[in-house]
PDB file of N, CA and C in Angstrom:
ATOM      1  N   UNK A   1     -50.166 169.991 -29.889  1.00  0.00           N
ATOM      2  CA  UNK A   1     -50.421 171.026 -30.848  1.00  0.00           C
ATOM      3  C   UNK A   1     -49.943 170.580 -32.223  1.00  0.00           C
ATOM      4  N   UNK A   2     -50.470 171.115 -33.110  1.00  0.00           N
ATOM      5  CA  UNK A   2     -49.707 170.795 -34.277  1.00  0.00           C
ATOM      6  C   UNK A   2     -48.836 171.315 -34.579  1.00  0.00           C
ATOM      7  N   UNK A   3     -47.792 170.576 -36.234  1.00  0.00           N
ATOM      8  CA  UNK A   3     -46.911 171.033 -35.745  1.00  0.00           C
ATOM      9  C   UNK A   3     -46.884 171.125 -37.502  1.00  0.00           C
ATOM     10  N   UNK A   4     -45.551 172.002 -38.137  1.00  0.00           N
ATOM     11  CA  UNK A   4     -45.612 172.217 -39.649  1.00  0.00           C
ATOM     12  C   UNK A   4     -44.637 170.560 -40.291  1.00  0.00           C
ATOM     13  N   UNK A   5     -44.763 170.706 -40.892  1.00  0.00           N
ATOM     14  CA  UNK A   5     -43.291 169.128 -41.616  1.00  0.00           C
ATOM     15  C   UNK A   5     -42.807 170.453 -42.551  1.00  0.00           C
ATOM     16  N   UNK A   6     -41.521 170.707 -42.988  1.00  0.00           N
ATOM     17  CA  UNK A   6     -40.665 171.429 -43.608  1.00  0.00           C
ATOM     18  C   UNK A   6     -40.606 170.828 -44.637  1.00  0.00           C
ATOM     19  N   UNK A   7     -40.868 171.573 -45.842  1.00  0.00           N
ATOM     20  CA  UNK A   7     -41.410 171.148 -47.706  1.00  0.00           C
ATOM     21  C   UNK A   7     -41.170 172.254 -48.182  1.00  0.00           C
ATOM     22  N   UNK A   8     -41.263 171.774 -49.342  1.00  0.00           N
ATOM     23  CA  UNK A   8     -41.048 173.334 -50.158  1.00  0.00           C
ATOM     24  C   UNK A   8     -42.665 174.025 -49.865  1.00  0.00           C
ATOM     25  N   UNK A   9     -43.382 172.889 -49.704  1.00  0.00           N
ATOM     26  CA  UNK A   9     -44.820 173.550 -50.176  1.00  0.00           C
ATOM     27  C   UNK A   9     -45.606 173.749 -48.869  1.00  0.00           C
ATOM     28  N   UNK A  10     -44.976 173.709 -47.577  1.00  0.00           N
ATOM     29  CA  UNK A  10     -45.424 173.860 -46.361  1.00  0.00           C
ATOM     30  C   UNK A  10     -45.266 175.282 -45.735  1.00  0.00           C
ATOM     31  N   UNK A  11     -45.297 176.344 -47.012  1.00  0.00           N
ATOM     32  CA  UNK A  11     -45.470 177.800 -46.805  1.00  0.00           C
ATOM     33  C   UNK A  11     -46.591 178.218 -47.624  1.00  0.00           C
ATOM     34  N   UNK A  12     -47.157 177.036 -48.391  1.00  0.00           N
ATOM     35  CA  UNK A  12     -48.434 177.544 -48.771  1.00  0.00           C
ATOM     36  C   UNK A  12     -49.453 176.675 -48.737  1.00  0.00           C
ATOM     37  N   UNK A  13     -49.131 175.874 -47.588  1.00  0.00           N
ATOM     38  CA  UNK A  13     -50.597 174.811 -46.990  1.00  0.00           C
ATOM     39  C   UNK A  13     -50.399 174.934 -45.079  1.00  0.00           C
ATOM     40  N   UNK A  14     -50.573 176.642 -45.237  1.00  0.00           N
ATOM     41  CA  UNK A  14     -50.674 176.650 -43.602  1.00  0.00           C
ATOM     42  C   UNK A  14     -52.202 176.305 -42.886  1.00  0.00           C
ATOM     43  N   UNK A  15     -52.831 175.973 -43.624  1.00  0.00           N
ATOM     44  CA  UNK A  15     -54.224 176.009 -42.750  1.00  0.00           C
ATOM     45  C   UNK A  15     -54.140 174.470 -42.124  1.00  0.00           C
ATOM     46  N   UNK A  16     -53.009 173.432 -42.410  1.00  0.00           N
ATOM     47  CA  UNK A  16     -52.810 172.264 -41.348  1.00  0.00           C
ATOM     48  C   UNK A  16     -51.785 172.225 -40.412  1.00  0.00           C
ATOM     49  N   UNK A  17     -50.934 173.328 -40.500  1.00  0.00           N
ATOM     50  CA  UNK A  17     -49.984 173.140 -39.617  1.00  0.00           C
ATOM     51  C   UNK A  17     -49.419 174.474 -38.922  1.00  0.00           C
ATOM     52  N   UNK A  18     -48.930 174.891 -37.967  1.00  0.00           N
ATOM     53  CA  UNK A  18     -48.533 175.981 -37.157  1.00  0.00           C
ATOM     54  C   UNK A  18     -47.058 175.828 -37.079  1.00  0.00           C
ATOM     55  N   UNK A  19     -46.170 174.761 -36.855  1.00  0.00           N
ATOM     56  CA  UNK A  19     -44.542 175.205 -36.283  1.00  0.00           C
ATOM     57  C   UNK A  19     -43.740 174.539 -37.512  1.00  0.00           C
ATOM     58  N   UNK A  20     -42.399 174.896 -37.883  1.00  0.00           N
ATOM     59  CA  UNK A  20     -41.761 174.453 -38.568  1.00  0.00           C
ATOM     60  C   UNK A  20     -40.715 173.156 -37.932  1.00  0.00           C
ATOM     61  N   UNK A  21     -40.621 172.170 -38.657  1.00  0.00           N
ATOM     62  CA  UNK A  21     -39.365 171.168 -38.648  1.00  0.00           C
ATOM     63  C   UNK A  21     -37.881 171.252 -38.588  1.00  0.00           C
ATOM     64  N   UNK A  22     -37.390 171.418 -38.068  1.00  0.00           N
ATOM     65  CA  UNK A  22     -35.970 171.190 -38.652  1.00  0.00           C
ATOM     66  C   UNK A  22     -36.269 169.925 -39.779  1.00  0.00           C
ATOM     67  N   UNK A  23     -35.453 170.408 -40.970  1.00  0.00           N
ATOM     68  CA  UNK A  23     -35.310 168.522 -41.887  1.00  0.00           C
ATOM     69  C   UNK A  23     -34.878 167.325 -40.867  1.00  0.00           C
ATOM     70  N   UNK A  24     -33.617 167.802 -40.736  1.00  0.00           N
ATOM     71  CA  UNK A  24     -32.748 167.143 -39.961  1.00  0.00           C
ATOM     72  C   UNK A  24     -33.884 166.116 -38.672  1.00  0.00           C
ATOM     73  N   UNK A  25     -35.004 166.897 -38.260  1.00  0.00           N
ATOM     74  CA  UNK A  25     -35.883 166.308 -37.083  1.00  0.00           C
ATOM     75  C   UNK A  25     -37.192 165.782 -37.889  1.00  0.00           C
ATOM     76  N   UNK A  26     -37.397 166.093 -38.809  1.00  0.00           N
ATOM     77  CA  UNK A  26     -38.900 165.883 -39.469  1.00  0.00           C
ATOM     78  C   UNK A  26     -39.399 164.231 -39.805  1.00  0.00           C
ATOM     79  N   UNK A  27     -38.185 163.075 -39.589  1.00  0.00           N
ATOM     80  CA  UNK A  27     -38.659 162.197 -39.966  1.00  0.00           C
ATOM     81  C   UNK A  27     -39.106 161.448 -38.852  1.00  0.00           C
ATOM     82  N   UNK A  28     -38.585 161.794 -37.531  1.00  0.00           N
ATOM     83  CA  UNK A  28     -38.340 161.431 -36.240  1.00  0.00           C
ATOM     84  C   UNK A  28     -40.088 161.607 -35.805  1.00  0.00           C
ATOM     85  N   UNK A  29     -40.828 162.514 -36.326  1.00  0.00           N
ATOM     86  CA  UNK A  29     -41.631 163.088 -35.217  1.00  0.00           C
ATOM     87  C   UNK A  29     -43.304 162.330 -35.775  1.00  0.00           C
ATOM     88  N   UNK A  30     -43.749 161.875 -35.102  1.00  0.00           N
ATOM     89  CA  UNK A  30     -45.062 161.075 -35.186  1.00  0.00           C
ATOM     90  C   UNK A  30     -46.164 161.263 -36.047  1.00  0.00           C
ATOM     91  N   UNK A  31     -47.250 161.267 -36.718  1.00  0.00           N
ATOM     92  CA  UNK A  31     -48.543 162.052 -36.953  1.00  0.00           C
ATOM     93  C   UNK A  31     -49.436 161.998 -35.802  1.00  0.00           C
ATOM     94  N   UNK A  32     -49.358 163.502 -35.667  1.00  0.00           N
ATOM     95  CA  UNK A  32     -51.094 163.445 -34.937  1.00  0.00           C
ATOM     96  C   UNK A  32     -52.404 163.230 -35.155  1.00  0.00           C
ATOM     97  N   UNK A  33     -52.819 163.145 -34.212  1.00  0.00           N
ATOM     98  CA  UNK A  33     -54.665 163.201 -34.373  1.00  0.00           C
ATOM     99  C   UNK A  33     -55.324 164.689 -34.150  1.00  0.00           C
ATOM    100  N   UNK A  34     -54.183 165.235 -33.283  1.00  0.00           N
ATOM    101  CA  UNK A  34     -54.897 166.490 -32.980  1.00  0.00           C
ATOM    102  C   UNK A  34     -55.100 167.604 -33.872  1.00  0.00           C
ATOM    103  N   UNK A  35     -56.488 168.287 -33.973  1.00  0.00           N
ATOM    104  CA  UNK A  35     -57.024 169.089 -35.186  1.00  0.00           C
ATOM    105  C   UNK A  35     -57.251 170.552 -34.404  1.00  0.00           C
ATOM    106  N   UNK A  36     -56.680 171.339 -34.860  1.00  0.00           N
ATOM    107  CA  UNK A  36     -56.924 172.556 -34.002  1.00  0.00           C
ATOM    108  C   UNK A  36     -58.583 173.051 -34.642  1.00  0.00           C
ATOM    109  N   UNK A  37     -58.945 173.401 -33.727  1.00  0.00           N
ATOM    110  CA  UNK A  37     -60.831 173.330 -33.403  1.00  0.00           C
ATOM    111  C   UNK A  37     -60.615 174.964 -33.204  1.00  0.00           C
ATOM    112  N   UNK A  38     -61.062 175.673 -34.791  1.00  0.00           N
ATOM    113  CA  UNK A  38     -61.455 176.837 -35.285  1.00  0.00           C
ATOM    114  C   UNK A  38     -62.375 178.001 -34.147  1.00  0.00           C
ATOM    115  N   UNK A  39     -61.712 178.729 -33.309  1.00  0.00           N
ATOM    116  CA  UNK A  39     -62.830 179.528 -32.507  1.00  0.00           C
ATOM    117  C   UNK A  39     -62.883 178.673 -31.173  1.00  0.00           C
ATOM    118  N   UNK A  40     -62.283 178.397 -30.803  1.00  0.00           N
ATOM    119  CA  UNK A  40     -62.260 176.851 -29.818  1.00  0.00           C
ATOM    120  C   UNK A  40     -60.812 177.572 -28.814  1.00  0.00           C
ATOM    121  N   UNK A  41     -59.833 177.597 -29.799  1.00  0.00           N
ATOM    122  CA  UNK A  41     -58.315 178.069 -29.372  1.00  0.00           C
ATOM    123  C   UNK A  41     -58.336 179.527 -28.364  1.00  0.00           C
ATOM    124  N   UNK A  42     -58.105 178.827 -26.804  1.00  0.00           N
ATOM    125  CA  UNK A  42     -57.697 180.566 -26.140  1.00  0.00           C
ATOM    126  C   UNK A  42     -57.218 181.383 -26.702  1.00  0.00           C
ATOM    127  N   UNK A  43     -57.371 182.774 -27.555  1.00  0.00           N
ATOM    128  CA  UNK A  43     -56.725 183.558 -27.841  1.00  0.00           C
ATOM    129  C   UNK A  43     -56.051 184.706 -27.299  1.00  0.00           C
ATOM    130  N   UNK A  44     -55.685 185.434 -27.585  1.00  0.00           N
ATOM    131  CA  UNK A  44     -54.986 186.719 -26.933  1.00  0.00           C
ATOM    132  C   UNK A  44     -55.705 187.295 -26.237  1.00  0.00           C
ATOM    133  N   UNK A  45     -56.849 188.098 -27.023  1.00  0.00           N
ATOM    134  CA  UNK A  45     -57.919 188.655 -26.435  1.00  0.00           C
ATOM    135  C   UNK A  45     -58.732 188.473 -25.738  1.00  0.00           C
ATOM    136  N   UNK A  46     -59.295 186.721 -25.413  1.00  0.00           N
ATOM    137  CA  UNK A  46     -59.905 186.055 -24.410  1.00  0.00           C
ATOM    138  C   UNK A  46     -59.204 185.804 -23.311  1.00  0.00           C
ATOM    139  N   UNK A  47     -58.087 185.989 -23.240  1.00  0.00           N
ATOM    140  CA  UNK A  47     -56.607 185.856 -22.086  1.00  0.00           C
ATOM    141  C   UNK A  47     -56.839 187.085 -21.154  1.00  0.00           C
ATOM    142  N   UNK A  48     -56.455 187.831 -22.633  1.00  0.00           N
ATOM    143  CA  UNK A  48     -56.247 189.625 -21.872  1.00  0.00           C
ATOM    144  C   UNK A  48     -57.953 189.905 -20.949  1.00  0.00           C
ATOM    145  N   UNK A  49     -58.793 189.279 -21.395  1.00  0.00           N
ATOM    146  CA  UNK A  49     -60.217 189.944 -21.033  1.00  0.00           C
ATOM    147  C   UNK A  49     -60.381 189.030 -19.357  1.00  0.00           C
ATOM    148  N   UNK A  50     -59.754 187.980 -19.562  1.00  0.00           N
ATOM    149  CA  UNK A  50     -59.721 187.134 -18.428  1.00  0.00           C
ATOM    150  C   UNK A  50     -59.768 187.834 -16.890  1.00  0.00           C
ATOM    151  N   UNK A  51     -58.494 188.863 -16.974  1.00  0.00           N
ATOM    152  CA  UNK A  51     -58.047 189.718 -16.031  1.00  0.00           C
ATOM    153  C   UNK A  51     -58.804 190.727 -15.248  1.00  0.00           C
ATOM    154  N   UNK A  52     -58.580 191.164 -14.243  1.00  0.00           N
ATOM    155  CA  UNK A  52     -59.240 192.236 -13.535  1.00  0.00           C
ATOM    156  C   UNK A  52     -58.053 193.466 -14.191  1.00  0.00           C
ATOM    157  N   UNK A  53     -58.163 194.931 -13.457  1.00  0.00           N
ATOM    158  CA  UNK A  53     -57.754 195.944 -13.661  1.00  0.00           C
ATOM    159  C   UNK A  53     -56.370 195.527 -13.059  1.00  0.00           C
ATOM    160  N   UNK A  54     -56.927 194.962 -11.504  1.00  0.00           N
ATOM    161  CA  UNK A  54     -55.234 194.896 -10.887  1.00  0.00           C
ATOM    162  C   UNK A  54     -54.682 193.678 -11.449  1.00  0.00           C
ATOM    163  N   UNK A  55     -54.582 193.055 -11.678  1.00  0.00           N
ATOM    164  CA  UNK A  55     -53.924 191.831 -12.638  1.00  0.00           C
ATOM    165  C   UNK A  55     -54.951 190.464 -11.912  1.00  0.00           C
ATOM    166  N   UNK A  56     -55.766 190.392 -11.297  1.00  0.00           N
ATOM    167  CA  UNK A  56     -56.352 189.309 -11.202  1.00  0.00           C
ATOM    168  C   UNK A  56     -56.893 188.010 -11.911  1.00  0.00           C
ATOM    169  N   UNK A  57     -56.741 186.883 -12.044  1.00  0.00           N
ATOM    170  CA  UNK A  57     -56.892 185.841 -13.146  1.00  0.00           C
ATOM    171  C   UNK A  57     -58.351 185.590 -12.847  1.00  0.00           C
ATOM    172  N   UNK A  58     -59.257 185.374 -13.825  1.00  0.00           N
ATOM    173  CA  UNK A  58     -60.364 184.457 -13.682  1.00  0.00           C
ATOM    174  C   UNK A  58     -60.110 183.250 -14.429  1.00  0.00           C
ATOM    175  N   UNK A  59     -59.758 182.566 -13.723  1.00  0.00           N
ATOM    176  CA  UNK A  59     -59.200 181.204 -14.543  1.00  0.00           C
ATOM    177  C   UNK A  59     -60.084 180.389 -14.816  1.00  0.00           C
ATOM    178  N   UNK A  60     -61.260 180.447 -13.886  1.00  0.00           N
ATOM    179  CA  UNK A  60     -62.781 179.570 -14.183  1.00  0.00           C
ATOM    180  C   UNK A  60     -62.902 179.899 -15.454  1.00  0.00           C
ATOM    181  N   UNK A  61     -62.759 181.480 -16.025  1.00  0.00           N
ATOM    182  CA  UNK A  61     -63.412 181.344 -17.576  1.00  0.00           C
ATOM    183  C   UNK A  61     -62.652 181.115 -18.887  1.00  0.00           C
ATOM    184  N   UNK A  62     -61.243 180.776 -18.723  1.00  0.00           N
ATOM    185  CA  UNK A  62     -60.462 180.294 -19.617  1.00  0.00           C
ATOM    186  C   UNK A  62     -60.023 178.750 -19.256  1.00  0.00           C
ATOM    187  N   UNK A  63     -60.457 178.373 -18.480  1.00  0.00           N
ATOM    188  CA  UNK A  63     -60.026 176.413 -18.541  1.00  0.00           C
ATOM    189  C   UNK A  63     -60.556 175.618 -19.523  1.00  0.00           C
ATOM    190  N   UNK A  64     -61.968 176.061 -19.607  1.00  0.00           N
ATOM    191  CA  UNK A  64     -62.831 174.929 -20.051  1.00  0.00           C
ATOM    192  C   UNK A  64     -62.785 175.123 -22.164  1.00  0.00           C
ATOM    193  N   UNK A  65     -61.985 176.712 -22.514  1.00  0.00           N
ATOM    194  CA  UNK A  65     -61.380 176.642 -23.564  1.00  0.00           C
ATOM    195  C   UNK A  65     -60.109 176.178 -23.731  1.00  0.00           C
ATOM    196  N   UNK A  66     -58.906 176.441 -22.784  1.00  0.00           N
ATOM    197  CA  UNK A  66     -58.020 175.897 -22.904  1.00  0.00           C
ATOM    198  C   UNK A  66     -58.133 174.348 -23.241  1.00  0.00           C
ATOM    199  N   UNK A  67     -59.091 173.646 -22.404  1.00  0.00           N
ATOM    200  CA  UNK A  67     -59.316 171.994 -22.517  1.00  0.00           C
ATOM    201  C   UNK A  67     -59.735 172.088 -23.495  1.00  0.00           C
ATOM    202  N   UNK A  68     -60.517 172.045 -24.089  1.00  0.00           N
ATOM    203  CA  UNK A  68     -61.304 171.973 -25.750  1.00  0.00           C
ATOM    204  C   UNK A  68     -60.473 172.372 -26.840  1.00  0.00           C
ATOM    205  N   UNK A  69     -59.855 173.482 -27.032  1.00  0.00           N
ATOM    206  CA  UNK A  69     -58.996 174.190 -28.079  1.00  0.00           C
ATOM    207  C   UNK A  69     -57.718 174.171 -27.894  1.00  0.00           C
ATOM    208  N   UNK A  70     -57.155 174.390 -26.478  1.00  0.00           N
ATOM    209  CA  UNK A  70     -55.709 174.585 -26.594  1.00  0.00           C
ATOM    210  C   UNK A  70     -55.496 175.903 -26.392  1.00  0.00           C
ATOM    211  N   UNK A  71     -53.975 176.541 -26.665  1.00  0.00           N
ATOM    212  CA  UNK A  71     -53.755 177.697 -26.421  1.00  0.00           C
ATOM    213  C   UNK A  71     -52.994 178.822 -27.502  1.00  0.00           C
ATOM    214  N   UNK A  72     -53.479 179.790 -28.171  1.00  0.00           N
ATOM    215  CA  UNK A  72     -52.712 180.439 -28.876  1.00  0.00           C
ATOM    216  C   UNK A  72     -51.363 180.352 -28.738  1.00  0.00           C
ATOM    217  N   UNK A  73     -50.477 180.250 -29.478  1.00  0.00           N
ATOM    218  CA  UNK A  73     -48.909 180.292 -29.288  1.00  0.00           C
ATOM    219  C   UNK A  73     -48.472 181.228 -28.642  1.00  0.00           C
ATOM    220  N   UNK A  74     -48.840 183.070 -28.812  1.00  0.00           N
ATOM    221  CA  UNK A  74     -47.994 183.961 -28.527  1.00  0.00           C
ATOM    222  C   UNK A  74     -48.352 184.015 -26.767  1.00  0.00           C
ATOM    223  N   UNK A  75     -49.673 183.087 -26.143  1.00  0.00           N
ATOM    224  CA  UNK A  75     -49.425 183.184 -24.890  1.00  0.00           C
ATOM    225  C   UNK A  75     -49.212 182.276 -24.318  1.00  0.00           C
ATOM    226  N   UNK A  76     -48.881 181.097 -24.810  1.00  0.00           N
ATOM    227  CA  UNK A  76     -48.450 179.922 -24.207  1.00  0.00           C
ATOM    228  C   UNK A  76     -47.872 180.120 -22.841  1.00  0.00           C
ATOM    229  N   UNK A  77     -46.510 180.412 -23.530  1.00  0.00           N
ATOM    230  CA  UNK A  77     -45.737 181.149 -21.971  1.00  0.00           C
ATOM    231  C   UNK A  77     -46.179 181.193 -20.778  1.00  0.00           C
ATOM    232  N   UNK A  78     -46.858 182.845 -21.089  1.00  0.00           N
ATOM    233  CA  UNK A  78     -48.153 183.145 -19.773  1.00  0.00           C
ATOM    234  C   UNK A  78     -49.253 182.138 -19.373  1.00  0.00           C
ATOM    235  N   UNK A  79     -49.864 181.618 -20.103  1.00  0.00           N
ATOM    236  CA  UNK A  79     -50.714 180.521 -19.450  1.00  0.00           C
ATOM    237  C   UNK A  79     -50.083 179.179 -18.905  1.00  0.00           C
ATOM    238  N   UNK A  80     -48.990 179.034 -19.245  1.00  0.00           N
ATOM    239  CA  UNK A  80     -48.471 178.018 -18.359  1.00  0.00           C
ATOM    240  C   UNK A  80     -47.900 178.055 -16.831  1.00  0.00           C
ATOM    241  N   UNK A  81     -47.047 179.408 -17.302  1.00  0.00           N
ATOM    242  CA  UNK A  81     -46.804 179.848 -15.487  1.00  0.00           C
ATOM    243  C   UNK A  81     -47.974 179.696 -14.605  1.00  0.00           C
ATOM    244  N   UNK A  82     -49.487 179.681 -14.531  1.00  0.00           N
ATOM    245  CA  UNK A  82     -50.414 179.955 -14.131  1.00  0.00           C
ATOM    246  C   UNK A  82     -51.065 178.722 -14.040  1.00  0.00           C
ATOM    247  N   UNK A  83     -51.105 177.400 -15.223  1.00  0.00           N
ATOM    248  CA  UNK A  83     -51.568 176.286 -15.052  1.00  0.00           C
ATOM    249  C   UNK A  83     -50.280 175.371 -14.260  1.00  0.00           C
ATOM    250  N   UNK A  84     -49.337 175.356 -14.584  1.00  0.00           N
ATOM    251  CA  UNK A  84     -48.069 175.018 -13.655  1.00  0.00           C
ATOM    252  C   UNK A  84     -48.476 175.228 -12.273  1.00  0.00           C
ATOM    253  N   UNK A  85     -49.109 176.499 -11.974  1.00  0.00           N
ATOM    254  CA  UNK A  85     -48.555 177.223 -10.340  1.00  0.00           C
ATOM    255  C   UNK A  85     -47.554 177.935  -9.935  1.00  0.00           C
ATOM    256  N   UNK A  86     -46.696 178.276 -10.905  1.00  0.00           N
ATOM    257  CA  UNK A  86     -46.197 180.149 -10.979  1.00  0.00           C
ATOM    258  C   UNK A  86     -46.449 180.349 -10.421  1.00  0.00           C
ATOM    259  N   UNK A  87     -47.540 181.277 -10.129  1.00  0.00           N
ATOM    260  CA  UNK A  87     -48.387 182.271 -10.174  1.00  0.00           C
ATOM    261  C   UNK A  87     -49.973 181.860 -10.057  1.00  0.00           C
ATOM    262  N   UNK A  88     -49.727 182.563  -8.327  1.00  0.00           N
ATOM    263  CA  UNK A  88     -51.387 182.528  -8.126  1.00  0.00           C
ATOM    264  C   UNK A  88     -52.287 183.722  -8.758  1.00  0.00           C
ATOM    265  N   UNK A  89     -53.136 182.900  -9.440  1.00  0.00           N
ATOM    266  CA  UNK A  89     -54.281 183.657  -9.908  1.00  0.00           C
ATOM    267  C   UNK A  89     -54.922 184.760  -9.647  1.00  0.00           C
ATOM    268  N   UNK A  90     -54.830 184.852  -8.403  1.00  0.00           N
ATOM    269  CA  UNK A  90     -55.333 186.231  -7.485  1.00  0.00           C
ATOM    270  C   UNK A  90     -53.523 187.147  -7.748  1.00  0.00           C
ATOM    271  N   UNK A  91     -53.045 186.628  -7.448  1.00  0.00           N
ATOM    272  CA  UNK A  91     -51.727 187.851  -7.827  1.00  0.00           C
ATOM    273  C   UNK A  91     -51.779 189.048  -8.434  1.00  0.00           C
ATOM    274  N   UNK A  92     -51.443 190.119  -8.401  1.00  0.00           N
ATOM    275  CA  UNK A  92     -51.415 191.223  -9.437  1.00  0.00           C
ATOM    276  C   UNK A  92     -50.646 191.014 -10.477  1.00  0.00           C
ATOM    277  N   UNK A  93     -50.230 192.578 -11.345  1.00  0.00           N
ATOM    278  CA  UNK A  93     -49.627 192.559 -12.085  1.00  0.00           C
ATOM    279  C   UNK A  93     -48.115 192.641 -11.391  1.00  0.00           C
ATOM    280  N   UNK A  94     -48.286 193.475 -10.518  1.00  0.00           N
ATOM    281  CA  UNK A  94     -47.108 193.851  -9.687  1.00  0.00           C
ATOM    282  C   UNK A  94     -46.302 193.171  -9.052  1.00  0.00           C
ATOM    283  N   UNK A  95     -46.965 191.610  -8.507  1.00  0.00           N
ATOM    284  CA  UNK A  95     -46.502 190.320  -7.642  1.00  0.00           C
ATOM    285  C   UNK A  95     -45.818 189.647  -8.738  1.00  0.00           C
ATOM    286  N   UNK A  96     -46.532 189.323  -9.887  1.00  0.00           N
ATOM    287  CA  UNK A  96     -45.809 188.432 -10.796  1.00  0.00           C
ATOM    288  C   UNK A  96     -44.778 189.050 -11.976  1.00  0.00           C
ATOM    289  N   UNK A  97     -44.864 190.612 -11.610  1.00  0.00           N
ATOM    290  CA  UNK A  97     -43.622 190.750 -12.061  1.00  0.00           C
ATOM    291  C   UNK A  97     -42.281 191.068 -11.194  1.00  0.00           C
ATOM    292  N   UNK A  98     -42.645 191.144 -10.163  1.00  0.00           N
ATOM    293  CA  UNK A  98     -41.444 191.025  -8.831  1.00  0.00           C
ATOM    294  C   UNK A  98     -40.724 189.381  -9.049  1.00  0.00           C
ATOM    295  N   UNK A  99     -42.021 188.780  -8.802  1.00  0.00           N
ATOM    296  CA  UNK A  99     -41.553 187.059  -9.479  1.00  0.00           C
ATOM    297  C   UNK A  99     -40.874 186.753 -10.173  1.00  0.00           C
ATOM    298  N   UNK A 100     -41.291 187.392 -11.067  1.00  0.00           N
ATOM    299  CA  UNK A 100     -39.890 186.926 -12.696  1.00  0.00           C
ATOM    300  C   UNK A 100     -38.725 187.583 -12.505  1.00  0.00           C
ATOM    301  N   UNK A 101     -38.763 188.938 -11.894  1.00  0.00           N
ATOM    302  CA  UNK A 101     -37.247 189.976 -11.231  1.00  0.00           C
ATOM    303  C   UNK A 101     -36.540 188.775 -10.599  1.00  0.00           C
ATOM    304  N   UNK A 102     -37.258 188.476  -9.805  1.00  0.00           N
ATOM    305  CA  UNK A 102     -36.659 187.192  -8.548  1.00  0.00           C
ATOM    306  C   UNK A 102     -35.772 185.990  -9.121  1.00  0.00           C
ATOM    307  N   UNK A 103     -36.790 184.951 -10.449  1.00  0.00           N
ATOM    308  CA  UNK A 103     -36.360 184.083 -11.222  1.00  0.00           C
ATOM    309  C   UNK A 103     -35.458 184.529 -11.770  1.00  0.00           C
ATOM    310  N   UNK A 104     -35.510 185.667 -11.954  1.00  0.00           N
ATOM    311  CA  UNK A 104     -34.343 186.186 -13.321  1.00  0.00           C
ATOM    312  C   UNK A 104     -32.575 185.978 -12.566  1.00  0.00           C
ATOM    313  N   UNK A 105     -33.151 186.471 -11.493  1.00  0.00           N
ATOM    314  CA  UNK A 105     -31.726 186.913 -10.463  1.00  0.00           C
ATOM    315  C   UNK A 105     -31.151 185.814 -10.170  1.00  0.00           C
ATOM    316  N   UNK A 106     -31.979 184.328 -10.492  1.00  0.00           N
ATOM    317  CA  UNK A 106     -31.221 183.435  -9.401  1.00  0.00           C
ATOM    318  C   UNK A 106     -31.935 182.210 -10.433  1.00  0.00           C
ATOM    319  N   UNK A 107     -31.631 181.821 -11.246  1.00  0.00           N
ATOM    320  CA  UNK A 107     -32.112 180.815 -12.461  1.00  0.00           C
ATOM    321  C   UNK A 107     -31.962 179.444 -11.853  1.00  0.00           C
ATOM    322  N   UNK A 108     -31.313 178.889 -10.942  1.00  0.00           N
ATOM    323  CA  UNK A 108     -30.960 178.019 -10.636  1.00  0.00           C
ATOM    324  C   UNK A 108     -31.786 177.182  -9.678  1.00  0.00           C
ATOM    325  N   UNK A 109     -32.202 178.337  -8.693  1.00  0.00           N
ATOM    326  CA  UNK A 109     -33.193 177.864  -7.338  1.00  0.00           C
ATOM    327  C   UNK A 109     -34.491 177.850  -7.891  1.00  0.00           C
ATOM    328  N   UNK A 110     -34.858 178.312  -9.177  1.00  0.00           N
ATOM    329  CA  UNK A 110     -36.010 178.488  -9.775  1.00  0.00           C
ATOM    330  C   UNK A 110     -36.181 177.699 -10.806  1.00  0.00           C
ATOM    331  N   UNK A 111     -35.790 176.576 -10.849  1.00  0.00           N
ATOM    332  CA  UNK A 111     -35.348 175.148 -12.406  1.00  0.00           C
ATOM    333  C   UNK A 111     -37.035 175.528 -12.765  1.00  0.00           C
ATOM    334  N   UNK A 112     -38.220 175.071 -12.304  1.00  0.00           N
ATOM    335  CA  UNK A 112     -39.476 175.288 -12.672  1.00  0.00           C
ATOM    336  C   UNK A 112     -40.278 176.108 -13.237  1.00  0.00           C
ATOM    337  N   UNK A 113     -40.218 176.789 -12.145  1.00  0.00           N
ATOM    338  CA  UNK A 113     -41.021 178.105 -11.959  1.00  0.00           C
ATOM    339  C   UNK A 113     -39.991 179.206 -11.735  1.00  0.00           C
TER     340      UNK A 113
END
């Protein structure tokens, strides 16, 4: 993903970059090639629409954007538990939040997932 370089002037040339630097890390970190591809990027709303009523994933129709575009930031999170193997796809809402109750309780037996 891309990423921001920390400047004075890297609060008003956001249309190349998404995350901020530490200074301290900014000299360390590589240039990419990767160009985030406009309308391409899974978004929120193509995530949320993904779903059935009971929490069911159709993951057939968000892969083949995820591969091409990548993934909005604010669901990263959630789509990784799910490309990882978290969380099966067919799961509800109700299973995968018993899941995270579970992870939460016991952080240790759960290093992964």
């Amino acid at each position: 993903m891309m990423r921001r370089r920390w400047s004075k002037d890297s609060e008003t040339d956001s249309s190349s970059s998404l995350y901020q630097l530490r200074p301290d890390c900014a000299s360390n970190v590589p240039d990419t090639k990767f160009k985030i591809k406009v309308g391409r990027t899974l978004s929120v709303r193509k995530w949320q629409a993904a779903f059935t009523q009971q929490g069911n994933l159709h993951i057939a129709s968000v892969l083949s954007r995820i591969q091409r575009g990548g993934v909005h930031p604010a669901i990263r999170n959630e789509v990784w538990e799910f490309l990882l193997g978290c969380f099966d796809p067919d799961s509800t809402f109700d299973e995968r939040d018993h899941i995270r109750n579970t992870r939460s309780m016991s952080p240790m037996q759960n290093a992964v997932c």
